[in-house]
Protein backbone atom coordinates (compact mmCIF):
# COMPACT_ATOMS: atom_id res chain seq x y z
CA UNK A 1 40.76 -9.33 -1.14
CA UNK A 2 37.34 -10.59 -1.58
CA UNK A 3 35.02 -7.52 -0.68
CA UNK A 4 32.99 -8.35 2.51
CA UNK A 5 28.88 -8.79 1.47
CA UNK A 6 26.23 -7.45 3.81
CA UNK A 7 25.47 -11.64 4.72
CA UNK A 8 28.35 -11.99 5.20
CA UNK A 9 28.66 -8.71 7.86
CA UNK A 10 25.06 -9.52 9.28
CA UNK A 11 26.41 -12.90 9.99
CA UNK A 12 29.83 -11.94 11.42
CA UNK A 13 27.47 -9.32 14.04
CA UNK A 14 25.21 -12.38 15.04
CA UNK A 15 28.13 -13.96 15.67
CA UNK A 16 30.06 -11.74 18.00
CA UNK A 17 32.64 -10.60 15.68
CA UNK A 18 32.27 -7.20 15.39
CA UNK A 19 35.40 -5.95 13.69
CA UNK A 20 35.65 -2.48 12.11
CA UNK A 21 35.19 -4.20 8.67
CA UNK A 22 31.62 -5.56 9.88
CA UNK A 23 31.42 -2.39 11.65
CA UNK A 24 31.72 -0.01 8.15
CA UNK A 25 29.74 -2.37 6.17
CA UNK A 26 26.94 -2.60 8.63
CA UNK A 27 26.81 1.24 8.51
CA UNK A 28 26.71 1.10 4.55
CA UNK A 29 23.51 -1.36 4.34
CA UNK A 30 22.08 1.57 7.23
CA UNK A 31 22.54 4.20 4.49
CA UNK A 32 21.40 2.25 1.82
CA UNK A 33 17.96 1.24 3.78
CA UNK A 34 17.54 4.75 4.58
CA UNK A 35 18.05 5.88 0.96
CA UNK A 36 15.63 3.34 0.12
CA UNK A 37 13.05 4.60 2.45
CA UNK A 38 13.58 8.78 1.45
CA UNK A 39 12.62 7.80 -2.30
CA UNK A 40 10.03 5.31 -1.31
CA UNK A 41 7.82 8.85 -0.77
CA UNK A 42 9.16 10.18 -3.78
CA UNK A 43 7.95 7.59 -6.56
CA UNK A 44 5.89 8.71 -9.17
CA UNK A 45 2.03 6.83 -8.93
CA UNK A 46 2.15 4.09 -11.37
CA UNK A 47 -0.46 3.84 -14.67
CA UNK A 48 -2.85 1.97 -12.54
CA UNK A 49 -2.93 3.89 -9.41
CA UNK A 50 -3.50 7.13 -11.84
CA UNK A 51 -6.03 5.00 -13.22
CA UNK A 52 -7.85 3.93 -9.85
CA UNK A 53 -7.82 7.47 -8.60
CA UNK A 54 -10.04 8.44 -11.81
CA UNK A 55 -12.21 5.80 -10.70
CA UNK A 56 -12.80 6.34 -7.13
CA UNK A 57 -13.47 9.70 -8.39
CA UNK A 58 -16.07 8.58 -10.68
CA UNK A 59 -17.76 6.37 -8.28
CA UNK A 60 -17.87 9.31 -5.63
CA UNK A 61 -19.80 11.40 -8.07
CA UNK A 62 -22.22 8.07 -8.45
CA UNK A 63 -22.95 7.98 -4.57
CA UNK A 64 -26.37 8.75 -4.21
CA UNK A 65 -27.65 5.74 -1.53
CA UNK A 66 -25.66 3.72 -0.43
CA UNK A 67 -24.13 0.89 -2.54
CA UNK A 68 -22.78 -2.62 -1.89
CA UNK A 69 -19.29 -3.26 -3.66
CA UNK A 70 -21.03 -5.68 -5.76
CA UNK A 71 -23.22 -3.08 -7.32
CA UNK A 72 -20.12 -0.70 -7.58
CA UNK A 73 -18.42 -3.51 -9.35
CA UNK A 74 -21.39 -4.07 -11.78
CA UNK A 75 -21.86 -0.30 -12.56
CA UNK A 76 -18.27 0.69 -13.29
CA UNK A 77 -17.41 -2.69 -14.64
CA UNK A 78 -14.84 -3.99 -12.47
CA UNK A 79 -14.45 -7.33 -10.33
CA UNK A 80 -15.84 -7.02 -6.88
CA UNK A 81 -12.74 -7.75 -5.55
CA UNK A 82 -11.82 -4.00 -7.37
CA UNK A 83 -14.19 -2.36 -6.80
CA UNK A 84 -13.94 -3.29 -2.88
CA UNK A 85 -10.69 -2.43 -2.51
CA UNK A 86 -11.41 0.94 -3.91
CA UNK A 87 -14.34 1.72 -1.75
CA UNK A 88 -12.08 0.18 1.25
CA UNK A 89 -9.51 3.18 0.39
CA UNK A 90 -12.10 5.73 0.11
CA UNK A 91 -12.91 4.59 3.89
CA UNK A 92 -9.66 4.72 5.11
CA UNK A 93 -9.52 8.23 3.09
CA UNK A 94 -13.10 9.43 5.06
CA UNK A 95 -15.26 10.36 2.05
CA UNK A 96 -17.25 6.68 2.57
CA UNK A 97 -18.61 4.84 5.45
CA UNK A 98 -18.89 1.22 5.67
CA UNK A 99 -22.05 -0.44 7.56
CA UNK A 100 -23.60 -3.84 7.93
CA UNK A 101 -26.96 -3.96 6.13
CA UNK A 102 -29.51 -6.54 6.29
CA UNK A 103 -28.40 -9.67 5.51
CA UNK A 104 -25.10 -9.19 7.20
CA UNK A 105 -24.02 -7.36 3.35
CA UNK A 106 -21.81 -4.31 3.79
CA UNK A 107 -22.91 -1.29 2.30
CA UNK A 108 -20.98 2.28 1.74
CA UNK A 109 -22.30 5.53 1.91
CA UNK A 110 -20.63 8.76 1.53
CA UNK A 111 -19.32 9.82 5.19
């Protein structure tokens, strides 16, 4: 007998038949999600997020005035796409704050 996929159980529930085959299989795709999500917090930071937490290091130590991510970008040599998303996780992570300048540019200075 053809061993029962979780489609095919996921289908079978949204179709009313709920028969302890479903039943047990549902329950194993339950256990697998859940093992899923316990080593989710376990995963070793890749290259690049080792990487990017050197940087946002280094561009803490920079922070004098505050900074546009352009001029972040420029000075470490990264896109400004980068170097924005950087600064946007130091702000999340409370060592920046973000403002609107003049000119409607955002700046960052250390919080």
């Amino acid at each position: 007998m053809k061993k029962m996929t979780y489609a095919d159980a996921i289908n079978s529930a949204i179709n009313g038949n709920l028969t302890d085959e479903v039943k047990d299989r549902l329950n194993d795709l339950l256990v697998s999600l859940a093992n899923r999500n316990k080593k989710g917090g376990e995963r070793k930071p890749t290259k690049v997020q080792k990487e990017n937490e050197v940087l946002k290091a280094s561009i803490m130590e920079s922070f004098g005035e505050p900074q546009t991510a352009s001029a972040v970008a420029e000075q470490f040599g990264i896109s400004n796409q980068k170097a924005s998303a950087l600064l946007n996780q130091l702000v999340a992570d409370n060592l920046l704050k973000k403002f609107v300048g003049e000119k409607r540019r955002t700046f960052f200075e250390v919080a």
